[in-house]
PDB file of N, CA and C in Angstrom:
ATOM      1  N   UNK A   1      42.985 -32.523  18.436  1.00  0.00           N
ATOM      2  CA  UNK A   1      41.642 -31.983  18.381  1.00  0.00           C
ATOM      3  C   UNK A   1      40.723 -32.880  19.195  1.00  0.00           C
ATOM      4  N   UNK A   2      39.857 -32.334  19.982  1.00  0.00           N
ATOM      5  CA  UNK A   2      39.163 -32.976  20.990  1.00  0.00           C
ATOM      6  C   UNK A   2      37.708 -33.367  19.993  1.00  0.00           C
ATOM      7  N   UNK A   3      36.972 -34.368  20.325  1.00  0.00           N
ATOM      8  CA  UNK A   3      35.744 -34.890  19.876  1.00  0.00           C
ATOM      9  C   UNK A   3      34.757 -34.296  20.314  1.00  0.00           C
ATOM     10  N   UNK A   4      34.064 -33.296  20.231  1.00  0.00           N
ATOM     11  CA  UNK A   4      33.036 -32.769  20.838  1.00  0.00           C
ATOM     12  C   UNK A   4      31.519 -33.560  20.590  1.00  0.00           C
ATOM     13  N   UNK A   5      30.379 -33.260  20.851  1.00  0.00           N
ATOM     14  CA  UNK A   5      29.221 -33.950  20.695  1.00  0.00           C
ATOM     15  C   UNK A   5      28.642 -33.366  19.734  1.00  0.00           C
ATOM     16  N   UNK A   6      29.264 -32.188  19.092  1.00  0.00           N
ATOM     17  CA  UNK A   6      29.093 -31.659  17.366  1.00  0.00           C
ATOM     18  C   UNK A   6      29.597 -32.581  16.488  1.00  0.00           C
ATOM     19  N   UNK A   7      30.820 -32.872  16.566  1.00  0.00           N
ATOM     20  CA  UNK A   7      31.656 -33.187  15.866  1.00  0.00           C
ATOM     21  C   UNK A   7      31.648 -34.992  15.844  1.00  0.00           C
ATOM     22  N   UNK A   8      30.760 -35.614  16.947  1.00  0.00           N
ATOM     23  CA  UNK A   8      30.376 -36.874  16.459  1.00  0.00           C
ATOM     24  C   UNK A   8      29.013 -37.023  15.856  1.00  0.00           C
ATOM     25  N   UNK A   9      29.147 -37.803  14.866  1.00  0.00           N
ATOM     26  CA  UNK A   9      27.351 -38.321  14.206  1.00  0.00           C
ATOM     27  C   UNK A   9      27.207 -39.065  14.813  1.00  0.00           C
ATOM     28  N   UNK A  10      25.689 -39.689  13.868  1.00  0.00           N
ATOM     29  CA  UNK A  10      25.288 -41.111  14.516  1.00  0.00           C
ATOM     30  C   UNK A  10      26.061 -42.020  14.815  1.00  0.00           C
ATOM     31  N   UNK A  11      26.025 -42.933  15.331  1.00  0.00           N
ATOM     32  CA  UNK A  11      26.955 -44.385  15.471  1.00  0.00           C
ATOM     33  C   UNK A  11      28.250 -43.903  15.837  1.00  0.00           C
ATOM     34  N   UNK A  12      28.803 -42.800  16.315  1.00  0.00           N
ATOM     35  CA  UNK A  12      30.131 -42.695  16.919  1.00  0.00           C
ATOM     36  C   UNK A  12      30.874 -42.394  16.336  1.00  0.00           C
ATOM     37  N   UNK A  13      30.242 -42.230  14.820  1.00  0.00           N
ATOM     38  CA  UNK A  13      31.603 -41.224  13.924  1.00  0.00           C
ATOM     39  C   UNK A  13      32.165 -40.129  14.216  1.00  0.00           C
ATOM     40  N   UNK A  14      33.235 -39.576  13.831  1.00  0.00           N
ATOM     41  CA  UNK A  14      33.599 -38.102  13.445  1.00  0.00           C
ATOM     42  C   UNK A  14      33.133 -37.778  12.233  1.00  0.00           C
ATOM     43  N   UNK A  15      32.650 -36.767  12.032  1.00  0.00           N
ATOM     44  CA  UNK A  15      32.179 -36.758  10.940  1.00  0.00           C
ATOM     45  C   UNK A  15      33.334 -35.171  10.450  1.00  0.00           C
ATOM     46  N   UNK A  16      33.425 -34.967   9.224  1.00  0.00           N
ATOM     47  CA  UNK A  16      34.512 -33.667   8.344  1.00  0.00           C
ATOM     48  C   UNK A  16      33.501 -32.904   8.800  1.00  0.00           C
ATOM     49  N   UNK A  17      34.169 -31.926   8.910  1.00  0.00           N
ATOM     50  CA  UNK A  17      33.741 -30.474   8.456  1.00  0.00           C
ATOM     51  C   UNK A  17      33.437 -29.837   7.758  1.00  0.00           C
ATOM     52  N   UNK A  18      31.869 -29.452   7.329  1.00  0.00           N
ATOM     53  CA  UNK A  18      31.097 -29.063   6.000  1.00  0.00           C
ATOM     54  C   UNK A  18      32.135 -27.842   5.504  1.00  0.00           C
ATOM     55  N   UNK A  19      32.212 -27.352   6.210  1.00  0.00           N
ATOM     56  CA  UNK A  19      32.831 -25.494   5.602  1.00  0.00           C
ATOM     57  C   UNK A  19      34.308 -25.843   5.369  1.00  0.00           C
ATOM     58  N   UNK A  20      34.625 -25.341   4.153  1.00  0.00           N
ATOM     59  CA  UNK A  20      36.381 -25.830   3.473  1.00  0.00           C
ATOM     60  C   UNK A  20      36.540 -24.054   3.780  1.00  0.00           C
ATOM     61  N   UNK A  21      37.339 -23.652   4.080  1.00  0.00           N
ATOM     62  CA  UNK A  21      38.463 -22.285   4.192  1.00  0.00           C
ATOM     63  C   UNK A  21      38.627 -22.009   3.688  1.00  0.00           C
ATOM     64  N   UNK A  22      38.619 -20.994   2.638  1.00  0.00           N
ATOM     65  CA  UNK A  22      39.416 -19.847   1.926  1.00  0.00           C
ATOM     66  C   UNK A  22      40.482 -19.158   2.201  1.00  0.00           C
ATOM     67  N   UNK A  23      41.189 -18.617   1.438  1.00  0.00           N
ATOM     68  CA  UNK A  23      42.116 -17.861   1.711  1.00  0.00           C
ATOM     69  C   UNK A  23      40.897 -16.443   2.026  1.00  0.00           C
ATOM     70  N   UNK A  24      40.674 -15.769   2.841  1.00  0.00           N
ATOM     71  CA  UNK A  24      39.957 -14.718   3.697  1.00  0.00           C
ATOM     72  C   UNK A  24      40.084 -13.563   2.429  1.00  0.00           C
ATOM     73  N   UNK A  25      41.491 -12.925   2.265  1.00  0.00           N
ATOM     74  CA  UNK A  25      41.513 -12.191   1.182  1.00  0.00           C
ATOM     75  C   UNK A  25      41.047 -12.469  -0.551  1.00  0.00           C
ATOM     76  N   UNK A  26      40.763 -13.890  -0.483  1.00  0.00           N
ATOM     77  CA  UNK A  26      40.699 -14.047  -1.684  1.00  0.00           C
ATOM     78  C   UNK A  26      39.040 -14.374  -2.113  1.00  0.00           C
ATOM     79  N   UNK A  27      38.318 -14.772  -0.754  1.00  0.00           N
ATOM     80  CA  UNK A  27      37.134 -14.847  -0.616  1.00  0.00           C
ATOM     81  C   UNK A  27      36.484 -13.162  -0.345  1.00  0.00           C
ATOM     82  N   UNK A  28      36.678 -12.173   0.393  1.00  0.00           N
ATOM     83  CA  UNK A  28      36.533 -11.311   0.233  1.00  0.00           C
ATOM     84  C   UNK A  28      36.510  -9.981  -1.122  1.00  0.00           C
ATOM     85  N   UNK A  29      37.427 -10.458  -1.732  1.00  0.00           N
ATOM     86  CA  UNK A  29      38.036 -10.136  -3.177  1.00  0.00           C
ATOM     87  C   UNK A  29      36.682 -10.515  -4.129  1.00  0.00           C
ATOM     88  N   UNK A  30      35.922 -11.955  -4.225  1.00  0.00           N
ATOM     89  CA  UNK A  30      35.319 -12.174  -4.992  1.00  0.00           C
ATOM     90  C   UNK A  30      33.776 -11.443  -4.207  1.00  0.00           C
ATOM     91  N   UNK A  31      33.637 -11.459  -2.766  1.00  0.00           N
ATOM     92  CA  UNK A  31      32.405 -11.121  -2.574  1.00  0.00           C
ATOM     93  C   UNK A  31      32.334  -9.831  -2.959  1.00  0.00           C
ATOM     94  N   UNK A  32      33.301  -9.086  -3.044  1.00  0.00           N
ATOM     95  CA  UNK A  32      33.384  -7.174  -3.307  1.00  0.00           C
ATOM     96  C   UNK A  32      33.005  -7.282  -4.472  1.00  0.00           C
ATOM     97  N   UNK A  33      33.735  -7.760  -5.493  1.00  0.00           N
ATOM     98  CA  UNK A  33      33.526  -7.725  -7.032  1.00  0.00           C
ATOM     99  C   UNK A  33      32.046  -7.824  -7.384  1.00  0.00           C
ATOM    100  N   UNK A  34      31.500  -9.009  -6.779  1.00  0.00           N
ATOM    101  CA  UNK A  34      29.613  -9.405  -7.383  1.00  0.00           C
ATOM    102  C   UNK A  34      28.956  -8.337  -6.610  1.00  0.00           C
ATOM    103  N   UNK A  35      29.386  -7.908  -5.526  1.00  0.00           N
ATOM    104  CA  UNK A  35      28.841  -7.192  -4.427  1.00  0.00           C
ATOM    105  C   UNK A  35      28.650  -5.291  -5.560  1.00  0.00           C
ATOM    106  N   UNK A  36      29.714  -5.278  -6.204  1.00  0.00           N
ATOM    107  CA  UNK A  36      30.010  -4.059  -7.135  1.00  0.00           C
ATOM    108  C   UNK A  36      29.140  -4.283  -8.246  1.00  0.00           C
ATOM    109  N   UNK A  37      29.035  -5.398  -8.628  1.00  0.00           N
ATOM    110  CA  UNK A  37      28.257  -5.821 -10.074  1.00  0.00           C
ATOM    111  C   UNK A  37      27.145  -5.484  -9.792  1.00  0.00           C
ATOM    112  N   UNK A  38      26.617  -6.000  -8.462  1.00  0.00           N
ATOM    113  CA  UNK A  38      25.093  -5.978  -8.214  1.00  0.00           C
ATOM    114  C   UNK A  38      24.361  -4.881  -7.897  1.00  0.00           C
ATOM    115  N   UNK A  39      25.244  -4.032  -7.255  1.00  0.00           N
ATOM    116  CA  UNK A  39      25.280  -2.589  -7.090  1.00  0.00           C
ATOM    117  C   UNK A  39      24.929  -1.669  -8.177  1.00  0.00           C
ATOM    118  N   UNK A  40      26.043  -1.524  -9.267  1.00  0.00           N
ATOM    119  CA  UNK A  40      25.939  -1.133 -10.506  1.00  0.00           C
ATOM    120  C   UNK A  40      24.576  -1.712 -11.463  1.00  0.00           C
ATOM    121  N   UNK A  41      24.416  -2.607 -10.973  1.00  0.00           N
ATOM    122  CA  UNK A  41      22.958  -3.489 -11.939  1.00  0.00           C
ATOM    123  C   UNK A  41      21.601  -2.860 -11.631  1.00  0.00           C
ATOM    124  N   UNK A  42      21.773  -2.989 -10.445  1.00  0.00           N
ATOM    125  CA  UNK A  42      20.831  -2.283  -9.459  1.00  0.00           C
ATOM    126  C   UNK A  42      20.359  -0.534  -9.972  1.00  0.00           C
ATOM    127  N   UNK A  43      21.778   0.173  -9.930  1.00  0.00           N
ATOM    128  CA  UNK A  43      21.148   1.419 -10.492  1.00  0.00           C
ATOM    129  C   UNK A  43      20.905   1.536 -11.668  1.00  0.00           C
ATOM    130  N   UNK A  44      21.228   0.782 -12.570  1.00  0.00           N
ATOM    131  CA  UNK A  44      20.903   1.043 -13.762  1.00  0.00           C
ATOM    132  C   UNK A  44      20.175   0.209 -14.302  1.00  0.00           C
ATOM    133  N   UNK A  45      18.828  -0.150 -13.385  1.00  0.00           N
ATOM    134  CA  UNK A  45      17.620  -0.803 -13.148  1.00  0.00           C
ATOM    135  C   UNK A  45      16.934   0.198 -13.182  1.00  0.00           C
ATOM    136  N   UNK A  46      17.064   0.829 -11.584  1.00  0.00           N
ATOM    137  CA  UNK A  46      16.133   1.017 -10.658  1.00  0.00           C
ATOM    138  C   UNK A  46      16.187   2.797 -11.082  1.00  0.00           C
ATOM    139  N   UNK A  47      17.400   2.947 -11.007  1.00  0.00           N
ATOM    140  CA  UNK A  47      17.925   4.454 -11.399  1.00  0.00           C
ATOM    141  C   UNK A  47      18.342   5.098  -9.806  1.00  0.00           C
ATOM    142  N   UNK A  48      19.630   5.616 -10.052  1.00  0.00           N
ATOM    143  CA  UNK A  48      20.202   6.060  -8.222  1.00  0.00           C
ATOM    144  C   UNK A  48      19.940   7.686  -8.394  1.00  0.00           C
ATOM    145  N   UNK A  49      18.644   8.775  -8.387  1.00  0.00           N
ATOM    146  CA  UNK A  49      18.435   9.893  -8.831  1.00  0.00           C
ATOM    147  C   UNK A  49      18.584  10.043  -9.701  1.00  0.00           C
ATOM    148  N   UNK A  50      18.387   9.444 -10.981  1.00  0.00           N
ATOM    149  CA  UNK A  50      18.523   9.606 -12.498  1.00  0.00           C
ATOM    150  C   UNK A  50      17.441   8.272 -13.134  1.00  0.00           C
ATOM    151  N   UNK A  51      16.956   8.775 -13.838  1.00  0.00           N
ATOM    152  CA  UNK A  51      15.700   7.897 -14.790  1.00  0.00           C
ATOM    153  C   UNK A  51      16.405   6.596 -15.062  1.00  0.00           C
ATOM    154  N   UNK A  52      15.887   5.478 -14.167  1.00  0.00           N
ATOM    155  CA  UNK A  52      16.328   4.320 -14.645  1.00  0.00           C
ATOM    156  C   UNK A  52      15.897   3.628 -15.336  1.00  0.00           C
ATOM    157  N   UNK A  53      16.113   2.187 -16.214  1.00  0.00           N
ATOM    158  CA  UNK A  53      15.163   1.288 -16.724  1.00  0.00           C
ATOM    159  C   UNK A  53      13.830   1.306 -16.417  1.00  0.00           C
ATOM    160  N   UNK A  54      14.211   0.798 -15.400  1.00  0.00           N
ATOM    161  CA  UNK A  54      12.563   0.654 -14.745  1.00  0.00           C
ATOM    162  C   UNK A  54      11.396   1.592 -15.029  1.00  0.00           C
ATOM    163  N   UNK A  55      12.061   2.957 -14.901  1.00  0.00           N
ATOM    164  CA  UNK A  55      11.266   4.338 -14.975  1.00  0.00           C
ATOM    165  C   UNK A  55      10.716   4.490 -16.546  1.00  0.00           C
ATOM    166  N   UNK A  56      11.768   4.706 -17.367  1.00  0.00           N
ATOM    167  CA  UNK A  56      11.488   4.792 -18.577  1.00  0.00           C
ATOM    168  C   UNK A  56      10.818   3.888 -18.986  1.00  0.00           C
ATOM    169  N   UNK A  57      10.581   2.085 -18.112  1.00  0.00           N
ATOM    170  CA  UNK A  57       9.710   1.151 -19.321  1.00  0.00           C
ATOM    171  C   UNK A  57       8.470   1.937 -18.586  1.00  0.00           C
ATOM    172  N   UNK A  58       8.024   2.355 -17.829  1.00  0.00           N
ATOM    173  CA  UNK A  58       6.855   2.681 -17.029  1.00  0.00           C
ATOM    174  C   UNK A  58       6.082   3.783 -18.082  1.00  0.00           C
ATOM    175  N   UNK A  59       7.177   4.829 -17.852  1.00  0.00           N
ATOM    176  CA  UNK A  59       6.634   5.710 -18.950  1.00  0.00           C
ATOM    177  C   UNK A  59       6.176   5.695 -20.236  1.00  0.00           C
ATOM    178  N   UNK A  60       6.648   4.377 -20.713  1.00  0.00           N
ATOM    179  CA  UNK A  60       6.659   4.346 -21.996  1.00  0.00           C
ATOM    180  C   UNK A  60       4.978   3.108 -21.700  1.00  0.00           C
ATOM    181  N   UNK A  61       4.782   2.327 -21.144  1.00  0.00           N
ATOM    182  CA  UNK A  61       3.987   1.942 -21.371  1.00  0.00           C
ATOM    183  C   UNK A  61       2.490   2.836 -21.112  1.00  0.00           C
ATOM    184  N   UNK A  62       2.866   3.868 -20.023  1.00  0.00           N
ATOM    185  CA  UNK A  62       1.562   5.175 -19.668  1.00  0.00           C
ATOM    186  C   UNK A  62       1.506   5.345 -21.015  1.00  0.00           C
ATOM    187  N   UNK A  63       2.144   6.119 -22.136  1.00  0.00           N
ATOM    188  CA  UNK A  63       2.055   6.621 -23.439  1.00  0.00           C
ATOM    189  C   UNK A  63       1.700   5.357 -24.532  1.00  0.00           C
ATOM    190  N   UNK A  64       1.870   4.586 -24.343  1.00  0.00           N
ATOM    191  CA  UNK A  64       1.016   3.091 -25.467  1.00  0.00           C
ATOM    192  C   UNK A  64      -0.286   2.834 -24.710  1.00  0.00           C
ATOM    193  N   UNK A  65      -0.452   2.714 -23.347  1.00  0.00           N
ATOM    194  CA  UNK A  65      -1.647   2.456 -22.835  1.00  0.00           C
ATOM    195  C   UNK A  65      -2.877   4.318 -23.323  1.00  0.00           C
ATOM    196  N   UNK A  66      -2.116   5.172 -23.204  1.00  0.00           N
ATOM    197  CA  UNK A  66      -2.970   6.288 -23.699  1.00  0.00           C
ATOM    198  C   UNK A  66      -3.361   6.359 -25.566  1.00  0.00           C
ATOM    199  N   UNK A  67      -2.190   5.928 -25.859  1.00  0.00           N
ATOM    200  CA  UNK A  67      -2.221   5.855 -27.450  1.00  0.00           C
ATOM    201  C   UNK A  67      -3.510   4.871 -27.616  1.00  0.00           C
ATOM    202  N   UNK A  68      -3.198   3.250 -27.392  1.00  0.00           N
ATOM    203  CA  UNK A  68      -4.396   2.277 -27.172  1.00  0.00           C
ATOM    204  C   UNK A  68      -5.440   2.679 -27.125  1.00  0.00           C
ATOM    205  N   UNK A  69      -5.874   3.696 -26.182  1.00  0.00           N
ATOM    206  CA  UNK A  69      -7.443   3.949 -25.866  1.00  0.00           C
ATOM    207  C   UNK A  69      -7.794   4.927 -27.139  1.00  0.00           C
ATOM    208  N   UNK A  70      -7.134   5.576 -27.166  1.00  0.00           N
ATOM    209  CA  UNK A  70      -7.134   6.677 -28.577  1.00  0.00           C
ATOM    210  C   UNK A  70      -7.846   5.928 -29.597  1.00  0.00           C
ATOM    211  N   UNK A  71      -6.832   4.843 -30.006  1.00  0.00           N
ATOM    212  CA  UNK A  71      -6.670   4.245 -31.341  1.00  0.00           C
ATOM    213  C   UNK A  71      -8.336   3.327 -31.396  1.00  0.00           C
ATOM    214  N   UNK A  72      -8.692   2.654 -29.870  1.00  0.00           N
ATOM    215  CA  UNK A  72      -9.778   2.233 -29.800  1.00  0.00           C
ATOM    216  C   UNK A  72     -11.361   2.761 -30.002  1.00  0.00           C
ATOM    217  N   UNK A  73     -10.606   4.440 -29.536  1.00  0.00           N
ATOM    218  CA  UNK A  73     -12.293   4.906 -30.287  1.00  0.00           C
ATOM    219  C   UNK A  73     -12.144   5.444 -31.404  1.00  0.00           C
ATOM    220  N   UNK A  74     -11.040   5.519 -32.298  1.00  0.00           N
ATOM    221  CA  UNK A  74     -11.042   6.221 -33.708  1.00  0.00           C
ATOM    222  C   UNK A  74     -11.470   4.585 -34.351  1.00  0.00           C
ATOM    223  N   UNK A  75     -11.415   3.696 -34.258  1.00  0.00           N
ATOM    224  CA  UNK A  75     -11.296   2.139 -34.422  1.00  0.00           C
ATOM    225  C   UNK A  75     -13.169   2.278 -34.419  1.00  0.00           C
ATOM    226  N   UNK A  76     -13.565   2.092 -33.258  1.00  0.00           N
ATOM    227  CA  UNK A  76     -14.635   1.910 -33.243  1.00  0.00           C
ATOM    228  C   UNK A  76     -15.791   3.097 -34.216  1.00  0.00           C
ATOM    229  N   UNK A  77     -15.029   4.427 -34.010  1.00  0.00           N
ATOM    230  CA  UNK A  77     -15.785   4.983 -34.752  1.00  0.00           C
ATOM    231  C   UNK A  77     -15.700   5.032 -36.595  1.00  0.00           C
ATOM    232  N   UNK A  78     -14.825   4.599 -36.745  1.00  0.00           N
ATOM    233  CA  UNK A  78     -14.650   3.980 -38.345  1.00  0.00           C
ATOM    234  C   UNK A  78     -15.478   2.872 -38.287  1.00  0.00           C
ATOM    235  N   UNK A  79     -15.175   1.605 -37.956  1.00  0.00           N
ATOM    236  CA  UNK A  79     -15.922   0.892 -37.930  1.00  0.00           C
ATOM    237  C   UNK A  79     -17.357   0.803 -37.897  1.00  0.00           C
ATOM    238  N   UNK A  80     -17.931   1.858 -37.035  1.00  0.00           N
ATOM    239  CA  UNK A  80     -19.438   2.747 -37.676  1.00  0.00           C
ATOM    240  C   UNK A  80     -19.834   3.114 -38.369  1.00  0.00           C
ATOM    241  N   UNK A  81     -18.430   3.924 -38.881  1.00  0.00           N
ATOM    242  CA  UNK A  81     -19.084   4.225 -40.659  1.00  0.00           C
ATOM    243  C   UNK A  81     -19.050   3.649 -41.601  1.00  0.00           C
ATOM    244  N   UNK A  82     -18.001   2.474 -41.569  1.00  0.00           N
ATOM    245  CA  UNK A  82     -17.856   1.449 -42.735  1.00  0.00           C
ATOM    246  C   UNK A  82     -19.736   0.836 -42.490  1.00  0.00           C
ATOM    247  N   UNK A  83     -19.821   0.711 -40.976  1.00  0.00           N
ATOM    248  CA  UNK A  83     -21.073  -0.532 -41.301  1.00  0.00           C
ATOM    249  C   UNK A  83     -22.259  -0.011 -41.408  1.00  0.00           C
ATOM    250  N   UNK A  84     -22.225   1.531 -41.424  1.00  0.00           N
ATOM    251  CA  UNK A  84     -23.468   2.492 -41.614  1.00  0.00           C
ATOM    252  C   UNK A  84     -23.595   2.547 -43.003  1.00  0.00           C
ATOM    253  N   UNK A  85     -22.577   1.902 -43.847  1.00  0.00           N
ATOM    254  CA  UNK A  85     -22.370   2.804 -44.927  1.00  0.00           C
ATOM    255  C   UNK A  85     -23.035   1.493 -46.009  1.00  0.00           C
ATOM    256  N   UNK A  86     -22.122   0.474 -45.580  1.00  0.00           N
ATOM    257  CA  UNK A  86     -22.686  -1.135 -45.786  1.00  0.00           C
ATOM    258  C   UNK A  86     -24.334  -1.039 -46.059  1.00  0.00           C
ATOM    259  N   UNK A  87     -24.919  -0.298 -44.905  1.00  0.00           N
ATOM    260  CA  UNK A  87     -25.810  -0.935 -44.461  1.00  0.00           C
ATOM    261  C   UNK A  87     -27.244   0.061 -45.646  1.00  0.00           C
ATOM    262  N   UNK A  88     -26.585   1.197 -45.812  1.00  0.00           N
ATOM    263  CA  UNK A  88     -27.378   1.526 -46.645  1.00  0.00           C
ATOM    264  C   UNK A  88     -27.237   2.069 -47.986  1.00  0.00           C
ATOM    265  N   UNK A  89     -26.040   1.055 -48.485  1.00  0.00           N
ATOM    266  CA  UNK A  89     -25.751   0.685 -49.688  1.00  0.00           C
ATOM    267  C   UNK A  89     -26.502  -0.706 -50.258  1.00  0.00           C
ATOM    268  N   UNK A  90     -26.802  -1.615 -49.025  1.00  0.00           N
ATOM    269  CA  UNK A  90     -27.975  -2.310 -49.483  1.00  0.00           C
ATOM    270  C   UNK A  90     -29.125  -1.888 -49.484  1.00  0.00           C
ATOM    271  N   UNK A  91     -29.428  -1.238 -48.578  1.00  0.00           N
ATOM    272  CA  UNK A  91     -30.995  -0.642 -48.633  1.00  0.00           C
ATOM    273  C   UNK A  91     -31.235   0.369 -49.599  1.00  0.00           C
ATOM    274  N   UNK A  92     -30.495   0.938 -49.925  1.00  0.00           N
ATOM    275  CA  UNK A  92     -30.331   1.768 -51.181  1.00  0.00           C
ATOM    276  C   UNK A  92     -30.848   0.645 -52.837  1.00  0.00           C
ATOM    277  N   UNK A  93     -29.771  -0.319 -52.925  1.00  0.00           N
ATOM    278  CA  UNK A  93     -29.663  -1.299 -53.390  1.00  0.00           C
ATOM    279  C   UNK A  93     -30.951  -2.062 -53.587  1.00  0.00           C
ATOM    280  N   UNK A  94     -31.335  -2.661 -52.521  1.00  0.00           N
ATOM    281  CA  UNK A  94     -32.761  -3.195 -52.613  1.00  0.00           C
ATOM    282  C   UNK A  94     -33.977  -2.409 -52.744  1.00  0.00           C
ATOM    283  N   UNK A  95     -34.065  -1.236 -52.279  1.00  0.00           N
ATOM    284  CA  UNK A  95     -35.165   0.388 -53.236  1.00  0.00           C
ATOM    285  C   UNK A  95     -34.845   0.409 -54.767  1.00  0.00           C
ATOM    286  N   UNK A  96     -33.794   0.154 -55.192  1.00  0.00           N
ATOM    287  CA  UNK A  96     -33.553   0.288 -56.331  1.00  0.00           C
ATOM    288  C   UNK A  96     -34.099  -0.666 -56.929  1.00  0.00           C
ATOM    289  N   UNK A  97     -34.023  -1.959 -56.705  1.00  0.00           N
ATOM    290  CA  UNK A  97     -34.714  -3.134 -57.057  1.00  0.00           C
ATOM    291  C   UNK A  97     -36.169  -3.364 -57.294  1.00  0.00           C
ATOM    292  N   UNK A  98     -36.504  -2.791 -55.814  1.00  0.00           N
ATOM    293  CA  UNK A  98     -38.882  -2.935 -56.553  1.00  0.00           C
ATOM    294  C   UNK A  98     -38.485  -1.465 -57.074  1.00  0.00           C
ATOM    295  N   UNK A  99     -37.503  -0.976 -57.587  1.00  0.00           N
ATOM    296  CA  UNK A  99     -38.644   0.253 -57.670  1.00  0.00           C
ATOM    297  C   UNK A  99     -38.736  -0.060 -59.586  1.00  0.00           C
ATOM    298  N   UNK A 100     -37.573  -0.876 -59.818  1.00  0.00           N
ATOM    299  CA  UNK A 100     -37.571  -1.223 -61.286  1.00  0.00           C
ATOM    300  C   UNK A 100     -38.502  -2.690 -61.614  1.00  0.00           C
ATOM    301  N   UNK A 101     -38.895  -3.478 -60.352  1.00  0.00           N
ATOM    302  CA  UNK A 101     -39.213  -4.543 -60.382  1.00  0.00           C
ATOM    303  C   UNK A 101     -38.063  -5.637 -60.843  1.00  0.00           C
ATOM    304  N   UNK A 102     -37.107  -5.471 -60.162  1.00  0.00           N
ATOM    305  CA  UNK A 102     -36.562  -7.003 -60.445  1.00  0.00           C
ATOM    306  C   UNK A 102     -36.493  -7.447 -59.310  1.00  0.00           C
ATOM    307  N   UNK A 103     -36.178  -8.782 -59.067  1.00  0.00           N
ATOM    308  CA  UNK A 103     -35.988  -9.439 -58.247  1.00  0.00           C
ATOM    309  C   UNK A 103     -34.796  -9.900 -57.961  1.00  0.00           C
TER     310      UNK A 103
END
């Protein structure tokens, strides 16, 4: 094997060869396999013409984000009547009071 000006480093070494060899078939073998995994992962993520993960979390959060707003004005509008109701259960409360004179 000849010394090329790749194949020396600094100071005049030879330096190894980063890349170790595979057997070709056996390295190929493993890239197909993850190459299949990732594939398969992928559609049943993304969805390959059929409702995937992805799709269904989407949908499902449109229908909690619509529910949410719902729930926020039945929320707020209870909350009106509890404090409407509060509010003139004291005033009720305190009419009742001078009108008997207590304090």
């Amino acid at each position: 094997m000849k010394n090329t000006s790749d194949e020396i480093g600094s100071g005049g070494r030879v330096q190894a060869p980063i890349v170790v060899r595979m057997g070709v078939s056996d390295f190929q073998q493993k890239v197909l396999e993850k190459l299949a995994r990732l594939e398969t992962m992928m559609d049943m993520i993304i969805g390959n013409g059929h409702l995937g993960r992805m799709q269904l979390a989407e949908d499902r959060l449109g229908a909690l984000e619509k529910n949410d707003l719902r729930r926020t004005v039945y929320d707020r509008i209870v909350i009106a009547g509890i404090t409407f109701a509060i509010t003139l259960a004291i005033g009720v409360i305190a009419a009742w009071r001078n009108f008997f004179g207590l304090k």
